[in-house]
Every structure is written in structure tokens, then in C-alpha cells.
PDB file of N, CA and C in Angstrom:
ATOM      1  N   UNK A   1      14.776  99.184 -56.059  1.00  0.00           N
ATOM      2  CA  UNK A   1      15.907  99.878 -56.665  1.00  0.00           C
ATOM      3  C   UNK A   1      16.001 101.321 -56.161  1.00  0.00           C
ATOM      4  N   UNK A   2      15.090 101.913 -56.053  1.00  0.00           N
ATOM      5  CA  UNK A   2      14.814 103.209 -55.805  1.00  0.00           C
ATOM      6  C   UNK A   2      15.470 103.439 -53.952  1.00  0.00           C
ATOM      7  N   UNK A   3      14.683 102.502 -53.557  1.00  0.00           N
ATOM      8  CA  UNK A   3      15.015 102.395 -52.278  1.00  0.00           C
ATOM      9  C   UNK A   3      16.512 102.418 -51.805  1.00  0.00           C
ATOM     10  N   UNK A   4      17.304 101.475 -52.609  1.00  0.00           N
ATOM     11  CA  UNK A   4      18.981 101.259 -52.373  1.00  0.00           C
ATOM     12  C   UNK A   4      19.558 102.758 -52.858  1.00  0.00           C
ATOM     13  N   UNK A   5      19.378 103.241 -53.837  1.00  0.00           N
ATOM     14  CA  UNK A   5      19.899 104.526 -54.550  1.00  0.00           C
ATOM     15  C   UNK A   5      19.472 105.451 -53.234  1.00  0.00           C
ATOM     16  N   UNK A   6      18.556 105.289 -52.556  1.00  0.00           N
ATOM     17  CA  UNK A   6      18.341 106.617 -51.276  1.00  0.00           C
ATOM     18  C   UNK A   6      19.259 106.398 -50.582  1.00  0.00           C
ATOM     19  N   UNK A   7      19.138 104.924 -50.054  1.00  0.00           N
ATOM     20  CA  UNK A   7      20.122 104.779 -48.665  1.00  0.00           C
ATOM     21  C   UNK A   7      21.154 105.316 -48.742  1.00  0.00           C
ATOM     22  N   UNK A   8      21.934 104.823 -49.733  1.00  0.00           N
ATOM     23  CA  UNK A   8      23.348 105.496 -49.565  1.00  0.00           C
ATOM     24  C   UNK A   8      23.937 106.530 -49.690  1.00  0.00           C
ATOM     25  N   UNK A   9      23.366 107.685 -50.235  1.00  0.00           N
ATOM     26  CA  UNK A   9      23.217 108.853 -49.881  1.00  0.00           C
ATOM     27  C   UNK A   9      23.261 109.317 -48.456  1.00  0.00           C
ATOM     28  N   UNK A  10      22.160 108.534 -47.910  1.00  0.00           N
ATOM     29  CA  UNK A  10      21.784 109.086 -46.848  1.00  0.00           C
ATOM     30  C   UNK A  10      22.774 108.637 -45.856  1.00  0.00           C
ATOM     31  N   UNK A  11      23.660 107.503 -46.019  1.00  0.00           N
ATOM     32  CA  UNK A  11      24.474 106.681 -44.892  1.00  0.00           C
ATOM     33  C   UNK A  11      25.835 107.813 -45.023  1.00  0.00           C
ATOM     34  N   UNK A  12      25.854 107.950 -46.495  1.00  0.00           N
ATOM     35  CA  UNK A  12      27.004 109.241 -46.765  1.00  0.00           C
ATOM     36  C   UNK A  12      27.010 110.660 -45.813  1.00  0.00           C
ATOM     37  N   UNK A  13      25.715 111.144 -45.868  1.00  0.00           N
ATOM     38  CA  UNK A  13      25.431 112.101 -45.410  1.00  0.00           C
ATOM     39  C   UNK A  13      25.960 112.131 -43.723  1.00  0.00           C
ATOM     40  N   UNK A  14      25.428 110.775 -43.045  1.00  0.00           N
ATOM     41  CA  UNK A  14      25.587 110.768 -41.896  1.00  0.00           C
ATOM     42  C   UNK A  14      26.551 110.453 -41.440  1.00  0.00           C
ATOM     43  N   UNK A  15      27.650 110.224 -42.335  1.00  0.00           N
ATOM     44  CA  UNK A  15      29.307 109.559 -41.898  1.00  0.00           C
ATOM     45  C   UNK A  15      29.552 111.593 -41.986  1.00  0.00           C
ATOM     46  N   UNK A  16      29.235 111.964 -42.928  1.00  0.00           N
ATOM     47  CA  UNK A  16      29.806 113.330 -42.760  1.00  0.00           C
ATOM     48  C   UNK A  16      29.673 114.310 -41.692  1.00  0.00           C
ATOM     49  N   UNK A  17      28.237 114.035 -41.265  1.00  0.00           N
ATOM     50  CA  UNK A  17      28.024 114.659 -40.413  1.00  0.00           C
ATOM     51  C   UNK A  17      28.759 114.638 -38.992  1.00  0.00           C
ATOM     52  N   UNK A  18      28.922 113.405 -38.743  1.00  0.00           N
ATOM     53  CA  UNK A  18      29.882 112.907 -37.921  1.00  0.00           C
ATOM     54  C   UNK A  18      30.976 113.362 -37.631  1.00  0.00           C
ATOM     55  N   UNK A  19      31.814 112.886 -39.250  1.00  0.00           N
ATOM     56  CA  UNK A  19      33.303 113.650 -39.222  1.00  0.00           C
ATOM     57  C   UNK A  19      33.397 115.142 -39.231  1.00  0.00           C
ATOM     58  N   UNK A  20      32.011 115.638 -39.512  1.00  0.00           N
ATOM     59  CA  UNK A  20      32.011 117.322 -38.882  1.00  0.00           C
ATOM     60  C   UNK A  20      31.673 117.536 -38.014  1.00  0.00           C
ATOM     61  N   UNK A  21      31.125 117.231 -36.965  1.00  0.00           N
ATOM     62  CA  UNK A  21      30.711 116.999 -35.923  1.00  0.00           C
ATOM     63  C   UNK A  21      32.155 116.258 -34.425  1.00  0.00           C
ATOM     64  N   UNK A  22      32.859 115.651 -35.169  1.00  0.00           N
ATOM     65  CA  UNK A  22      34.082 115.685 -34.370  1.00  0.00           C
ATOM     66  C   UNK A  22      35.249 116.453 -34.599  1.00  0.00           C
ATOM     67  N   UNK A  23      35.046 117.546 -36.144  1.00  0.00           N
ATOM     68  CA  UNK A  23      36.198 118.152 -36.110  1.00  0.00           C
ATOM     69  C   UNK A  23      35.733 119.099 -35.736  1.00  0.00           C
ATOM     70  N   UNK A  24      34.308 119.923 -34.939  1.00  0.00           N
ATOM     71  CA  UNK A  24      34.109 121.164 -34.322  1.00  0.00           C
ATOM     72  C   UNK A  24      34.667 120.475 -33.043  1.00  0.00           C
ATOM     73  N   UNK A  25      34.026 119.785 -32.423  1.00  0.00           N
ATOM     74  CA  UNK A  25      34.405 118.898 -31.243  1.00  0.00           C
ATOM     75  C   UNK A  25      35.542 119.021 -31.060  1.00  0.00           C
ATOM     76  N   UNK A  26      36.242 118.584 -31.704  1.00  0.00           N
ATOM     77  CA  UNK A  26      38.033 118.487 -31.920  1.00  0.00           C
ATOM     78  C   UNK A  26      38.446 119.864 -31.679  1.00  0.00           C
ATOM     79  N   UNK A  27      37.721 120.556 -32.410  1.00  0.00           N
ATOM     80  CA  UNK A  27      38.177 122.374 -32.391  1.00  0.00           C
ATOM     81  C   UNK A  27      38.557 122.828 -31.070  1.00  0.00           C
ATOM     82  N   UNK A  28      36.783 122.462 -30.738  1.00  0.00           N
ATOM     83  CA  UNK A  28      36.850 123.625 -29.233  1.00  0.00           C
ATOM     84  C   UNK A  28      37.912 122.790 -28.091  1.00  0.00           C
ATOM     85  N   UNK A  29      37.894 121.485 -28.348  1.00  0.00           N
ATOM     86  CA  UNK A  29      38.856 120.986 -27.002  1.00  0.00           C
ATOM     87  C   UNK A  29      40.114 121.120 -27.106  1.00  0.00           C
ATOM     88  N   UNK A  30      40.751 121.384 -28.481  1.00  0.00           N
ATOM     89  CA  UNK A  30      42.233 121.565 -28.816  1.00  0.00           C
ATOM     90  C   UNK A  30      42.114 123.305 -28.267  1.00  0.00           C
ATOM     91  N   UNK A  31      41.072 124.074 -28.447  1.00  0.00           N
ATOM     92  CA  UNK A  31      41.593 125.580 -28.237  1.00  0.00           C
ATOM     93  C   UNK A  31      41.726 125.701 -26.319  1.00  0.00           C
ATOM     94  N   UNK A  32      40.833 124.396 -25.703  1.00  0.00           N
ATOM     95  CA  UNK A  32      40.852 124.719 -24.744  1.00  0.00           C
ATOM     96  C   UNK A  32      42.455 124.146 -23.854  1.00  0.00           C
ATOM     97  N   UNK A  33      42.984 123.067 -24.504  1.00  0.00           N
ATOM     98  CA  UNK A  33      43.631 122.763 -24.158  1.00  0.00           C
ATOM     99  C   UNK A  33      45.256 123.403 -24.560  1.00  0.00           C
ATOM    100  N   UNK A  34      44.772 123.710 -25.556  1.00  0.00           N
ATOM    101  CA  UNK A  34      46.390 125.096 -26.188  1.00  0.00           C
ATOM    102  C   UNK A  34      45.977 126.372 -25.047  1.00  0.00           C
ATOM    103  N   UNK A  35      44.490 126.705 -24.392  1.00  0.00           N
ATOM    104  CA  UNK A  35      45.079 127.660 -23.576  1.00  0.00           C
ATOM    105  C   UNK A  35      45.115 127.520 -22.219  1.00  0.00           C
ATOM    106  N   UNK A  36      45.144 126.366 -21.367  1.00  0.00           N
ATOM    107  CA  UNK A  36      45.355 125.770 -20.328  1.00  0.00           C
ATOM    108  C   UNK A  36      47.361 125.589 -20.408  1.00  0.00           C
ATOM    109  N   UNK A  37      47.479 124.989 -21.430  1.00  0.00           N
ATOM    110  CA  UNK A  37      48.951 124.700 -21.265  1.00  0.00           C
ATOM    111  C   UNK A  37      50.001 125.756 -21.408  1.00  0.00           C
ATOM    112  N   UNK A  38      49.326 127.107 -22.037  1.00  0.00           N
ATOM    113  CA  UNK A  38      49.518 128.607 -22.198  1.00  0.00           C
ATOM    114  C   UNK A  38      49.427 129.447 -21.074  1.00  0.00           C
ATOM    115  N   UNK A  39      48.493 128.896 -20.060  1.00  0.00           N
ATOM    116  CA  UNK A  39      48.288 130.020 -18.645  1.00  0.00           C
ATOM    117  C   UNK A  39      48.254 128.964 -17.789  1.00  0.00           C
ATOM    118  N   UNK A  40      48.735 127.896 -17.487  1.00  0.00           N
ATOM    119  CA  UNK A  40      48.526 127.166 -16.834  1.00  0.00           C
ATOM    120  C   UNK A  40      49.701 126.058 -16.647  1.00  0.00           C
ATOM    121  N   UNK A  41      50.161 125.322 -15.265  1.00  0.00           N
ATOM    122  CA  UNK A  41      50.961 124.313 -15.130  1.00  0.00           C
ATOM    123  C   UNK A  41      50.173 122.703 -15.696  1.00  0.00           C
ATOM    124  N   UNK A  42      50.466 122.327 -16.366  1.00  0.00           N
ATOM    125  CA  UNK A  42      50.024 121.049 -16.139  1.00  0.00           C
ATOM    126  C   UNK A  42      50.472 120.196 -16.478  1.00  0.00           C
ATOM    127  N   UNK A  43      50.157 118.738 -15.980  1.00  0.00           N
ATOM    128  CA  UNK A  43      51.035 117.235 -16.043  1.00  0.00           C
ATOM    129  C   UNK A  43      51.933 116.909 -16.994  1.00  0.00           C
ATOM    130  N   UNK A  44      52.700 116.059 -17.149  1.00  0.00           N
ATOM    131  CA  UNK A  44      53.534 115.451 -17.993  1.00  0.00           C
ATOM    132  C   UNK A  44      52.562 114.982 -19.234  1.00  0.00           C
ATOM    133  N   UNK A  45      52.992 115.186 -20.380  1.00  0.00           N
ATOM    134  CA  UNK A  45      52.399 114.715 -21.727  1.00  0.00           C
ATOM    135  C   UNK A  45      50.861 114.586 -21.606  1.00  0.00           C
ATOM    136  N   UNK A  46      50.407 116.261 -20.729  1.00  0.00           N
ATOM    137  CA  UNK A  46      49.168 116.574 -20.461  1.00  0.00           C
ATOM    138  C   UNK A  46      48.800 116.865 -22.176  1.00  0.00           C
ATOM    139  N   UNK A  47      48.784 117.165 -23.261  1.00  0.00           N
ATOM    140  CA  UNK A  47      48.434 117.682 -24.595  1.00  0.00           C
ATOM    141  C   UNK A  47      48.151 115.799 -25.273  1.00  0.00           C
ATOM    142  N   UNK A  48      48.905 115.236 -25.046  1.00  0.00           N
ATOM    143  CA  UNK A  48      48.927 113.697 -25.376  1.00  0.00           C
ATOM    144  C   UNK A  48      47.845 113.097 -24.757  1.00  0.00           C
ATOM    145  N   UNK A  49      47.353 113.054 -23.532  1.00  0.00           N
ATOM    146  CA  UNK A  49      46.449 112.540 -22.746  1.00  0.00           C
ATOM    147  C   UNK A  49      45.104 113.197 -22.924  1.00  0.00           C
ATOM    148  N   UNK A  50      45.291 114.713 -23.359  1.00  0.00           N
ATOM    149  CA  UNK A  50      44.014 115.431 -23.428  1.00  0.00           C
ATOM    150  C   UNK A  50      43.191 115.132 -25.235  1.00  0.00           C
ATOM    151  N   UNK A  51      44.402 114.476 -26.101  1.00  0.00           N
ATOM    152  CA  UNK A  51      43.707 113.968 -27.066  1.00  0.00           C
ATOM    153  C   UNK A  51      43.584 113.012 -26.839  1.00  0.00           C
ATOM    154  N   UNK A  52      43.727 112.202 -26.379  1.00  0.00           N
ATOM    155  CA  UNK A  52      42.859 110.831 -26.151  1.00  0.00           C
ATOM    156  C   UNK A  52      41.944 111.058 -25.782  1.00  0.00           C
ATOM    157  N   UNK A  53      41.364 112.170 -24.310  1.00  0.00           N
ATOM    158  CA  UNK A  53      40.520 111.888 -23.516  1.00  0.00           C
ATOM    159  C   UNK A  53      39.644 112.733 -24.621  1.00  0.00           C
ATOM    160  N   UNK A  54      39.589 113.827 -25.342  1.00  0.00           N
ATOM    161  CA  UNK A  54      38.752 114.303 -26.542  1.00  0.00           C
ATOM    162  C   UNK A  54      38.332 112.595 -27.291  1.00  0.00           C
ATOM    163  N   UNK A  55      38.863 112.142 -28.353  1.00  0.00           N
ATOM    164  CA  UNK A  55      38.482 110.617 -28.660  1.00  0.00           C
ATOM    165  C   UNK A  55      37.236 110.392 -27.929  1.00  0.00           C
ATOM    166  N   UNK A  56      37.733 109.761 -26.392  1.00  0.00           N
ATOM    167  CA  UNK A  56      37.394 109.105 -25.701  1.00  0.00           C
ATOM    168  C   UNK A  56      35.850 109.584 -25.759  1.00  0.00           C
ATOM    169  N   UNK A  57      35.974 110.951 -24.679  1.00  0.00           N
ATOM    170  CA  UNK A  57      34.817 111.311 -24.977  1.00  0.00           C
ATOM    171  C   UNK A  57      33.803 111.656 -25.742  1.00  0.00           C
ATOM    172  N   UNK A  58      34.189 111.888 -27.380  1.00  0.00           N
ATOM    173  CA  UNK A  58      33.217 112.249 -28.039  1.00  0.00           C
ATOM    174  C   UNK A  58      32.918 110.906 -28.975  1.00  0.00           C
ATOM    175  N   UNK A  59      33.277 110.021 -28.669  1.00  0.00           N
ATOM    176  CA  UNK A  59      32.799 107.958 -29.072  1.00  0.00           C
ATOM    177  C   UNK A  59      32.580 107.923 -28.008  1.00  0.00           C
ATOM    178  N   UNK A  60      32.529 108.590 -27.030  1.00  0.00           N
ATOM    179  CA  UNK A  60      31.290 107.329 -25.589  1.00  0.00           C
ATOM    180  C   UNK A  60      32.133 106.327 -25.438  1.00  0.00           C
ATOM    181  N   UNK A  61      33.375 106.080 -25.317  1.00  0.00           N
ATOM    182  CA  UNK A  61      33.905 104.917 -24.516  1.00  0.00           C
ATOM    183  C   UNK A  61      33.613 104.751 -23.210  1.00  0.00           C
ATOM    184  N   UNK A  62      33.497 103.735 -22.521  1.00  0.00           N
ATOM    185  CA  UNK A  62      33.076 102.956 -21.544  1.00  0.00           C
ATOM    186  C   UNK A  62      34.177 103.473 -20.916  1.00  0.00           C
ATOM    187  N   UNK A  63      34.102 102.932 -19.238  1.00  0.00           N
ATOM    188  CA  UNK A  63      34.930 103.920 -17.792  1.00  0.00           C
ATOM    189  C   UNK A  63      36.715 103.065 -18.649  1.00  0.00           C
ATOM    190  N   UNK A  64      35.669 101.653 -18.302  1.00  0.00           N
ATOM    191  CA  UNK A  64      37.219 100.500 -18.422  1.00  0.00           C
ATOM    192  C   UNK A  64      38.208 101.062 -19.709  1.00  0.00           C
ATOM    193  N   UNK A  65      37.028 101.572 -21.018  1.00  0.00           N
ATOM    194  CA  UNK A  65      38.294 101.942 -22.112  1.00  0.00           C
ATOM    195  C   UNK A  65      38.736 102.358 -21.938  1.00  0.00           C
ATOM    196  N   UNK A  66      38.450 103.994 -21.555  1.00  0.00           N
ATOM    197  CA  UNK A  66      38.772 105.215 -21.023  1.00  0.00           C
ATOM    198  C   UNK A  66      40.094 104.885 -20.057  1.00  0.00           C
ATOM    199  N   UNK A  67      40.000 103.976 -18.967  1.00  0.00           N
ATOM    200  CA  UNK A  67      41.276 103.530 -18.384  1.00  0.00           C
ATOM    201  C   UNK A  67      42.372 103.267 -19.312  1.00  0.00           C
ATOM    202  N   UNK A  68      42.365 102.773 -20.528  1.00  0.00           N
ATOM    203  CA  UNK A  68      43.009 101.694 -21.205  1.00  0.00           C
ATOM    204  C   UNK A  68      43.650 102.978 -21.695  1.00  0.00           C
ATOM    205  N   UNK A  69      43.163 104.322 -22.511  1.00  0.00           N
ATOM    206  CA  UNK A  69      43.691 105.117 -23.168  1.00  0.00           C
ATOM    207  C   UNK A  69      44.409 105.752 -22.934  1.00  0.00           C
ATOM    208  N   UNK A  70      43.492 106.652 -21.535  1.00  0.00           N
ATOM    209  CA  UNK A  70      43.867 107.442 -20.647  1.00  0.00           C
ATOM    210  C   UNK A  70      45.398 106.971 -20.007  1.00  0.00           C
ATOM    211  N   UNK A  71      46.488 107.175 -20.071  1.00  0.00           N
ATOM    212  CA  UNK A  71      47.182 106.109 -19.322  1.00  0.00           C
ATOM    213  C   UNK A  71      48.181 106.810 -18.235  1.00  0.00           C
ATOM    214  N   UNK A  72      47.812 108.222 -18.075  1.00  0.00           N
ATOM    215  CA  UNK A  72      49.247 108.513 -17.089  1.00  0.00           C
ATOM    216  C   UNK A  72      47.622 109.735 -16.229  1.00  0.00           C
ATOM    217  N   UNK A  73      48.252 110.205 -15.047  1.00  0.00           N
ATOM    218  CA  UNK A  73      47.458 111.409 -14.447  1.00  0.00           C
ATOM    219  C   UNK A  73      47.647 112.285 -14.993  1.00  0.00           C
ATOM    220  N   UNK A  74      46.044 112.993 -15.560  1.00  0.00           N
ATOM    221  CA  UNK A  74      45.877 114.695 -16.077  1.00  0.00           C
ATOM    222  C   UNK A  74      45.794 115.571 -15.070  1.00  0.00           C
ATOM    223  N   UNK A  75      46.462 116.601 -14.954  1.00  0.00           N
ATOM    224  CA  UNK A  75      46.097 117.203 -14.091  1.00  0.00           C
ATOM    225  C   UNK A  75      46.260 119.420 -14.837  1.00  0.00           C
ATOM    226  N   UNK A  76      45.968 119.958 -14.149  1.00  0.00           N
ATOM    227  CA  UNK A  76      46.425 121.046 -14.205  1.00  0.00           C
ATOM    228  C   UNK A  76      46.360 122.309 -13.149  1.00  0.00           C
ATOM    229  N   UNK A  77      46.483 123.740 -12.672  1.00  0.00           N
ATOM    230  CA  UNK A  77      46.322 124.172 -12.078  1.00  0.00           C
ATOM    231  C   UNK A  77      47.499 125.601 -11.986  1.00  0.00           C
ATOM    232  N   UNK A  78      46.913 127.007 -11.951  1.00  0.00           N
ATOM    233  CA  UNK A  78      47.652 127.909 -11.722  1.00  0.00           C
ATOM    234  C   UNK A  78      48.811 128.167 -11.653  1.00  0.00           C
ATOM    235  N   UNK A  79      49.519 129.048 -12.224  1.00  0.00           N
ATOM    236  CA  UNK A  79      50.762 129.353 -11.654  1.00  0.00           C
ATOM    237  C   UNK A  79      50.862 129.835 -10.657  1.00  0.00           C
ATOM    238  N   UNK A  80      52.066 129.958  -9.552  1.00  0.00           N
ATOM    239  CA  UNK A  80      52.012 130.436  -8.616  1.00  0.00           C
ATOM    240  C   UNK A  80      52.736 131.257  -8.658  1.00  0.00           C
TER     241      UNK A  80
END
């Protein structure tokens, strides 16, 4: 009994940690990507593609998912 009353606490704890753990995650790649699209040219529905590829990367999807999500070219680069 004692034993079940710990676990779930503890399974709680670690779902949270998680979902805090992807909304710093989430943080820094949204600030990086609000200031790329701010000083910077980049692709068509580059802000759309760059949250997926955040997702993507911070669950470890595989190359093939990552294809599946990912679905148009990211790109970016200087103004001229």
C-alpha cells in the first residue's frame, strides 16, 4: 500500500518536470526564432516549420518522423 501511494507522486512529479522542461525548451527556441525572422530573411512558413522542428527535437523523433513533420525547406540567411 505504501508502495502505490509513493509511485504516483513520483510519476506526477516527472510528467511535470517534463512539461517544464519543454516549456523552457519551448522558450529559448521561440526567442530564437522571433529573432531570426526579425533580422533575418527566411523561408516560407519558416515560424510554422521551426515549431515543429522544436517538437521534433525535444521528443527525439527519428530522421523518417522528422521528414513526415518537417514538410517544406527551412532555410534562413542575412539581409542584403
Amino acid at each position: 500500500e505504501l508502495k502505490r501511494t509513493l509511485v504516483h507522486p513520483v510519476k506526477q512529479q516527472q510528467k511535470a518536470a517534463l512539461v517544464d522542461d519543454y516549456d523552457v525548451f519551448y522558450q529559448y527556441c521561440s526567442r530564437l526564432v522571433a529573432y531570426i525572422t526579425a533580422h533575418m530573411v527566411t523561408s516560407p512558413e519558416f515560424v510554422v516549420q521551426m515549431d515543429r522542428l522544436t517538437l521534433a527535437c525535444h521528443t527525439k523523433l527519428t530522421k523518417q518522423v522528422l521528414y513526415s513533420v518537417v514538410t517544406k525547406n527551412v532555410w534562413f540567411h542575412h539581409h542584403d
